[in-house]
C-alpha atoms as a PDB file:
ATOM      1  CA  UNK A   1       0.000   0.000   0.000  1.00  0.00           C
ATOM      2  CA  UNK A   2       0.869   3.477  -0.888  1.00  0.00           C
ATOM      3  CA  UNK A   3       1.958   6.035   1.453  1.00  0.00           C
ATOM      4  CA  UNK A   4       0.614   9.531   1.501  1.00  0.00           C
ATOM      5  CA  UNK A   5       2.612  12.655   3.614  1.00  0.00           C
ATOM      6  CA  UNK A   6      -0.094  14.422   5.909  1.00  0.00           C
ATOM      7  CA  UNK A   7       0.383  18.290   7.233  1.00  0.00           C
ATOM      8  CA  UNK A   8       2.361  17.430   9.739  1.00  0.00           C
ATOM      9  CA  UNK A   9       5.652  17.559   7.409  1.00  0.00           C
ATOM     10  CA  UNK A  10       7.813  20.328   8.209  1.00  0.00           C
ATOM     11  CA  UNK A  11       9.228  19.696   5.250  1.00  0.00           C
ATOM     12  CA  UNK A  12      12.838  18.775   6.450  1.00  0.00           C
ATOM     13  CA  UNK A  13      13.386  16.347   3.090  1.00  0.00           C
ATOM     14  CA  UNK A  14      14.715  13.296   5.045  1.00  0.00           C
ATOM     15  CA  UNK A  15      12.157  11.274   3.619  1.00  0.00           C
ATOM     16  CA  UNK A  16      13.440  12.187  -0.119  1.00  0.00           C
ATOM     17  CA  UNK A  17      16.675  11.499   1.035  1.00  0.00           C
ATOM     18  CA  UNK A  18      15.390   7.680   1.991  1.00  0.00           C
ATOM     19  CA  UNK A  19      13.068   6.462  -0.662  1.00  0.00           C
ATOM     20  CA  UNK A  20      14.864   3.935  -2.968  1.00  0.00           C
ATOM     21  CA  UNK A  21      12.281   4.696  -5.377  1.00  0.00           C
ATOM     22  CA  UNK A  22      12.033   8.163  -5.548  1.00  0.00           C
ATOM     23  CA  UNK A  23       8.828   8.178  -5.112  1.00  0.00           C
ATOM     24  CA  UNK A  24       8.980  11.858  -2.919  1.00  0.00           C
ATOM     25  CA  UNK A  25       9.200  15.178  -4.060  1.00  0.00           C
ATOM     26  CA  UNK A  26       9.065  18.881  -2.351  1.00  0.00           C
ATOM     27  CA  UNK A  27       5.067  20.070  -3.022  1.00  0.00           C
ATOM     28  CA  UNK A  28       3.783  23.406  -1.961  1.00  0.00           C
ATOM     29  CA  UNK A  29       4.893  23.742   1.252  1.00  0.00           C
ATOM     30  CA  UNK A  30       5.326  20.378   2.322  1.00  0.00           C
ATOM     31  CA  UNK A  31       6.618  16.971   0.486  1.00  0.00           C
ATOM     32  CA  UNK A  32       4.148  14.874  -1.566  1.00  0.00           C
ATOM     33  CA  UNK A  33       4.623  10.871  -2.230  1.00  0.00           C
ATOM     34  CA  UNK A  34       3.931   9.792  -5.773  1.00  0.00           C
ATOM     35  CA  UNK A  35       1.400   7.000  -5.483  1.00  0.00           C
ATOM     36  CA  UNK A  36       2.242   5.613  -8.802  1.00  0.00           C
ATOM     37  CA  UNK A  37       6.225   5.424  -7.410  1.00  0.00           C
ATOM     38  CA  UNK A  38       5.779   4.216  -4.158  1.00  0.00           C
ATOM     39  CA  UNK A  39       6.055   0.744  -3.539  1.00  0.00           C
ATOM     40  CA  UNK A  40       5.175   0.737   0.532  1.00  0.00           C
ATOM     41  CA  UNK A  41       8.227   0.239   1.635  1.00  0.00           C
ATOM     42  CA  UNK A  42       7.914   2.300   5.004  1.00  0.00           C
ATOM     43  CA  UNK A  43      11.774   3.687   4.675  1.00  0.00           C
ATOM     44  CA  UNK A  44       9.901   7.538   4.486  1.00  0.00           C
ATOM     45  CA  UNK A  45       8.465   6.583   7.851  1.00  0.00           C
ATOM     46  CA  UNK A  46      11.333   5.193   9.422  1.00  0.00           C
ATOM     47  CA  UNK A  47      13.221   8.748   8.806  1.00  0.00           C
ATOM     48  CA  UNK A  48      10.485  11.133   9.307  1.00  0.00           C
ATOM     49  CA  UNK A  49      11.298  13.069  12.637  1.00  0.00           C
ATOM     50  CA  UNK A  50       7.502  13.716  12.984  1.00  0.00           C
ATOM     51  CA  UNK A  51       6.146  11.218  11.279  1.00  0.00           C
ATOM     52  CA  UNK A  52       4.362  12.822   8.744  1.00  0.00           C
ATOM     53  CA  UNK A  53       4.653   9.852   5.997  1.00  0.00           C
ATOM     54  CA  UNK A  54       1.678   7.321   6.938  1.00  0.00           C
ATOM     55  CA  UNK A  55       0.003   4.034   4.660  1.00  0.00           C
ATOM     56  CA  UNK A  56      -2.812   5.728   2.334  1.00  0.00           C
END
């Protein structure tokens, strides 16, 4: 399953940093997961220092 980023993302970019499928990208104001990329790893989630990145 697909993850999604909610509001909580203070937009710090460790999750970018992480994905092996690079899958994450800065949005407007905050970083966005593409679903078509993702695979559901969980790596974005393992980073995130507020854990922002969450399954869709």
């Amino acid at each position: 399953m697909a993850y999604r980023i909610t509001d909580a993302c203070i937009a710090c970019g460790a999750c970018a940093a992480e994905c092996p499928m690079e899958a994450i990208a800065e949005g407007d104001g905050k970083f966005e997961i593409d679903p078509e990329k993702c695979v559901g790893c969980g790596a974005c989630a393992g980073v995130c220092p507020v854990g922002a990145p969450e399954e869709a």
